[in-house]
Protein backbone atom coordinates (compact mmCIF):
# COMPACT_ATOMS: atom_id res chain seq x y z
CA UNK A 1 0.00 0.00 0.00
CA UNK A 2 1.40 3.16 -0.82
CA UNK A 3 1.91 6.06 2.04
CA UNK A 4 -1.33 8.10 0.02
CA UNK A 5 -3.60 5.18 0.50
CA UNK A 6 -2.82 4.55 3.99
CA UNK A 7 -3.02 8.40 5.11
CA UNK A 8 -6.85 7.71 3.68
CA UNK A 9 -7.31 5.45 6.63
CA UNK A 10 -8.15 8.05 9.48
CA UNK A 11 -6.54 7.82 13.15
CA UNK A 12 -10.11 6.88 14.88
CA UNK A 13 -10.33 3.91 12.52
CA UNK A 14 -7.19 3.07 13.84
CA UNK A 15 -8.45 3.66 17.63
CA UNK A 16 -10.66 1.52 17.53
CA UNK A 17 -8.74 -1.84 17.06
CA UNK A 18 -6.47 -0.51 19.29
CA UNK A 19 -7.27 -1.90 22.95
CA UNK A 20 -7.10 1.34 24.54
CA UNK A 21 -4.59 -0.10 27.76
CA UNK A 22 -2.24 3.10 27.40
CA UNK A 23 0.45 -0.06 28.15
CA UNK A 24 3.18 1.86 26.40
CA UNK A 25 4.69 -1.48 24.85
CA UNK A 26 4.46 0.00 21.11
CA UNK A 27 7.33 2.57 21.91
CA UNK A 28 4.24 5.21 22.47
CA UNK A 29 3.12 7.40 25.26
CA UNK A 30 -0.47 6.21 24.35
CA UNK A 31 -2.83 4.18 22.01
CA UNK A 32 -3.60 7.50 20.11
CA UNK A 33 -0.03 8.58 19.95
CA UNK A 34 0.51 4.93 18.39
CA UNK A 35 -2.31 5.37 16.14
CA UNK A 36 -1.55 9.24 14.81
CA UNK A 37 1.91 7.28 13.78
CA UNK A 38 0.45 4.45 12.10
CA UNK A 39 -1.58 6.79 10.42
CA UNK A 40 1.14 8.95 9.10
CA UNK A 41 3.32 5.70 8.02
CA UNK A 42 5.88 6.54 10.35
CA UNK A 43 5.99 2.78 12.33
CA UNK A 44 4.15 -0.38 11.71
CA UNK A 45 1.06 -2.08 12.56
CA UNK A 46 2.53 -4.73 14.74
CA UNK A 47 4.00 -3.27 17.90
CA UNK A 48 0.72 -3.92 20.15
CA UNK A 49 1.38 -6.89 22.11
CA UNK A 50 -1.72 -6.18 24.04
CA UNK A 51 -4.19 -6.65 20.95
CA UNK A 52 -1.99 -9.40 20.12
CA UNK A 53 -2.13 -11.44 16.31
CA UNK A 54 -5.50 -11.34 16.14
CA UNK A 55 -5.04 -6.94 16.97
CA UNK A 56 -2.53 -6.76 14.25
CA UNK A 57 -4.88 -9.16 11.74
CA UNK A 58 -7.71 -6.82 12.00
CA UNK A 59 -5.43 -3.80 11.21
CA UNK A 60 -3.90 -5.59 8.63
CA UNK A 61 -7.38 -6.03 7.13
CA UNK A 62 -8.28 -2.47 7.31
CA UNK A 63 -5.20 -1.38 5.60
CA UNK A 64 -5.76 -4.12 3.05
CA UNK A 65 -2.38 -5.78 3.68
CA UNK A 66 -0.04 -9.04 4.83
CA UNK A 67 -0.58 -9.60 8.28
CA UNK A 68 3.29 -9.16 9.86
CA UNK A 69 3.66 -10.99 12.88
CA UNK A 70 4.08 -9.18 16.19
CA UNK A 71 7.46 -7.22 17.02
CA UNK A 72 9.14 -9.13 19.65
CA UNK A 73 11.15 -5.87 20.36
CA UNK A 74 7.67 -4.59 22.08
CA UNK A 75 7.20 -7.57 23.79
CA UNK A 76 5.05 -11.15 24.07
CA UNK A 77 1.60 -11.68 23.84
CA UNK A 78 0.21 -13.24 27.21
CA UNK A 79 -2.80 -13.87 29.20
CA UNK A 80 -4.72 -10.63 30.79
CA UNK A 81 -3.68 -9.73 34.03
CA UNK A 82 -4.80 -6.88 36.47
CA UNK A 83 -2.24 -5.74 38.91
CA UNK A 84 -2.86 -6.41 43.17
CA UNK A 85 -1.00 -4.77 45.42
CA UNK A 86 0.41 -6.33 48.94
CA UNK A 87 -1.54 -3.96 51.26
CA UNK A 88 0.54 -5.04 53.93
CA UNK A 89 3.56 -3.65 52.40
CA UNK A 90 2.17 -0.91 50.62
CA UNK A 91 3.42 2.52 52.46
CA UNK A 92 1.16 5.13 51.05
CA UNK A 93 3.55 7.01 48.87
CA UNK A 94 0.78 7.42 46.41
CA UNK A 95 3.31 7.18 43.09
CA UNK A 96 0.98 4.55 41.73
CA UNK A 97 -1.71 6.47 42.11
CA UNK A 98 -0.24 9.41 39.93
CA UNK A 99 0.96 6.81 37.77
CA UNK A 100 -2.42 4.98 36.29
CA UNK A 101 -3.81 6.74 33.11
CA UNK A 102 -7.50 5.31 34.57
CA UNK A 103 -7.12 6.54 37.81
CA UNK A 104 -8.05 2.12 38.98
CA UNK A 105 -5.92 2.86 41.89
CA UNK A 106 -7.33 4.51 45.37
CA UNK A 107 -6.03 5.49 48.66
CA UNK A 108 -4.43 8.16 50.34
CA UNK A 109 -0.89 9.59 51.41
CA UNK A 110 0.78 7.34 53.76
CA UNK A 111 -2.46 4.83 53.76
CA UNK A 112 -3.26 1.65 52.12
CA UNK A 113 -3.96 1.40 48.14
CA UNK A 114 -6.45 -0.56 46.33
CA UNK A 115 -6.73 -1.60 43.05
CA UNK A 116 -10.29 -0.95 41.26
CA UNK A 117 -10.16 -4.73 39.53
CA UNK A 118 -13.24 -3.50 36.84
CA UNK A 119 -11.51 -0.40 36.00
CA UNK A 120 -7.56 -1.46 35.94
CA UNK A 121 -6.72 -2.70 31.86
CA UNK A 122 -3.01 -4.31 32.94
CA UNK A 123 -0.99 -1.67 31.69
CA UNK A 124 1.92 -2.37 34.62
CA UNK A 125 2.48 1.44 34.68
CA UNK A 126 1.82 1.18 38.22
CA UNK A 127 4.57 -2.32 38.60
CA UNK A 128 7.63 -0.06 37.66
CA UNK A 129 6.57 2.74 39.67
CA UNK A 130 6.24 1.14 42.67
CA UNK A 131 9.35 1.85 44.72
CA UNK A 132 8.89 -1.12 47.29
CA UNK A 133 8.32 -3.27 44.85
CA UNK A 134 4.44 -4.40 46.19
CA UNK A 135 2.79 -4.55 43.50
CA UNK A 136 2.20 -7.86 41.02
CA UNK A 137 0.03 -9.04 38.16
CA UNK A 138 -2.64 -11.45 38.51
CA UNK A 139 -3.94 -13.39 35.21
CA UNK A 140 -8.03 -12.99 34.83
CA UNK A 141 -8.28 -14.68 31.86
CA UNK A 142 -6.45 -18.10 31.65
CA UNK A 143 -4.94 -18.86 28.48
CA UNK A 144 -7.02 -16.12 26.42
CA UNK A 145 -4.95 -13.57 24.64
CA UNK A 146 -5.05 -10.64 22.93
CA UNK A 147 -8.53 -9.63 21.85
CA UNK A 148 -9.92 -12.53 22.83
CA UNK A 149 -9.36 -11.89 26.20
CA UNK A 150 -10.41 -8.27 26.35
CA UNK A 151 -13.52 -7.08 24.34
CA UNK A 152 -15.00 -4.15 21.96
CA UNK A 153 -16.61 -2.55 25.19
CA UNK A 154 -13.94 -2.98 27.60
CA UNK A 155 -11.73 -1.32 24.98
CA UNK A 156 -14.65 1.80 24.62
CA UNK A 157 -14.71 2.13 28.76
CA UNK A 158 -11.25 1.85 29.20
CA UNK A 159 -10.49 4.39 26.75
CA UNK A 160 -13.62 7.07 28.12
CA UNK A 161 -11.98 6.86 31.49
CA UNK A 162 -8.55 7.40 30.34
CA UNK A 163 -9.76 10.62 27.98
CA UNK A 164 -11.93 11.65 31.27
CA UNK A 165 -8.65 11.54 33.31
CA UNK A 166 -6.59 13.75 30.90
CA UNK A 167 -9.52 15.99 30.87
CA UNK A 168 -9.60 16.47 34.59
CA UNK A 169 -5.56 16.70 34.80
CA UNK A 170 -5.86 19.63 32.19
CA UNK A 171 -8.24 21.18 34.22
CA UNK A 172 -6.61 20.68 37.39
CA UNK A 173 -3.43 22.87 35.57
CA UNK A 174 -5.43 25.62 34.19
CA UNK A 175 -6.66 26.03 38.18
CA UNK A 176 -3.57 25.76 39.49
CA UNK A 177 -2.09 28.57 36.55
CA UNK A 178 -5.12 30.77 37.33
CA UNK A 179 -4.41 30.83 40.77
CA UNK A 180 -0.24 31.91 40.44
CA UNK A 181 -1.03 34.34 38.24
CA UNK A 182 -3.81 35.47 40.67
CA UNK A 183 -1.17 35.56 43.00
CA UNK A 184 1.26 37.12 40.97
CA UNK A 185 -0.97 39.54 40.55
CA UNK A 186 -2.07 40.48 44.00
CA UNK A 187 1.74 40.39 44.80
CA UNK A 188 2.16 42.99 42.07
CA UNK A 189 -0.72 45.14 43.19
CA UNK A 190 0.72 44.56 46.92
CA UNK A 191 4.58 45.71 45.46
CA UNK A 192 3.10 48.89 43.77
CA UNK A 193 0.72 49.72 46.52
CA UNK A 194 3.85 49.72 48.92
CA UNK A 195 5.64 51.67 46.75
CA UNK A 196 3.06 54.53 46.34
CA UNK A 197 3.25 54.48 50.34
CA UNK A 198 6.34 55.06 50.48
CA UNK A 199 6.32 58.09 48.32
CA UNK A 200 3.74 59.34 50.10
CA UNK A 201 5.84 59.05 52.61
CA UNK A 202 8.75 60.57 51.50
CA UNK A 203 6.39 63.88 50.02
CA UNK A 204 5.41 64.22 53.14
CA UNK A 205 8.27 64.11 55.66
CA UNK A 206 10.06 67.01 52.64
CA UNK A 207 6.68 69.05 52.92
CA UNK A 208 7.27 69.46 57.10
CA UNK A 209 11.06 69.64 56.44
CA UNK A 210 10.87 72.59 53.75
């Protein structure tokens, strides 16, 4: 296929054989990242471990070409698994927390964490993160892999949550930049305000002096 008749097929086609983990394992920050390069024929259809053979057969289909077999480089294709954490080892740090794109992990600084089973997709963000090493992978699906152990809908909420969670985050920022520049701006007012004082101040005192 030539890089015309590919740029045809549009990124949310893409998306949506795409299993929407956010794993990473394709070299890419995200799924859509992943997608937007596919798209532009900048990498290749078969760096999603997560979809597995049967992920890279269905994009292989919509691009109307071979079906490559998976790049080891990105990883293996196994079984889904949801990570647990060892809440009796767990410390609170909270790193995990700021770590999952679906926000599947709760709990509070210096207190016990819990992992939302229905809501975490097995990205391992969290496994790496983890500084006390607490945190593991449990298999949910036996020997299933790829898309047949994670469906159409799991793909659609997992991917919701994740755009709901980069919506909040972007939100949280513009707050937290409205408020410094608040501040910088009542500091500013505060500065000048002082300033005006003191040359009141200094008009003054030469007045009763002159």
């Amino acid at each position: 296929m030539d890089t015309s008749e590919k740029n045809r097929i549009g990124i949310e086609e893409i998306l949506l054989l795409l299993p929407q983990t956010q794993c990473g394992r394709c070299g890419f920050d995200n799924c859509r990242s992943y997608a937007e390069a596919i798209a532009a024929n900048k990498t290749g259809i078969n760096r999603c471990p997560t979809g597995g053979q049967a992920g890279i057969r269905m994009l292989a289909r919509l691009f109307n070409i071979a079906e490559p077999v998976l790049d080891a480089s990105c990883g293996e294709e196994k079984p889904r698994a949801i990570a647990r954490i060892d809440e009796t080892r767990c410390t609170g740090c909270t790193l995990c927390i700021q770590t999952c794109p679906f926000d599947a992990i709760v709990g509070t600084g210096k207190m016990m964490h819990t992992v939302i089973s229905e809501v975490c997709t097995g990205c391992e963000r969290c496994v790496s993160r983890c500084p006390i090493d607490c945190i593991d992978m449990k298999i949910v699906s036996g020997t299933r892999t790829g898309w047949n152990a994670w469906s159409a809908e799991q793909a659609r909420a997992a991917r919701e949550r994740y755009e709901r969670r980069l919506h909040r985050l972007q939100m949280e920022k513009k707050e937290e930049t409205g408020l410094a520049d608040t501040t910088a701006g009542s500091n500013k007012k505060t500065d000048l305000l002082r300033k005006a004082l003191d040359r009141a101040r200094v008009r003054l005192k030469s007045s009763r002096t002159s």
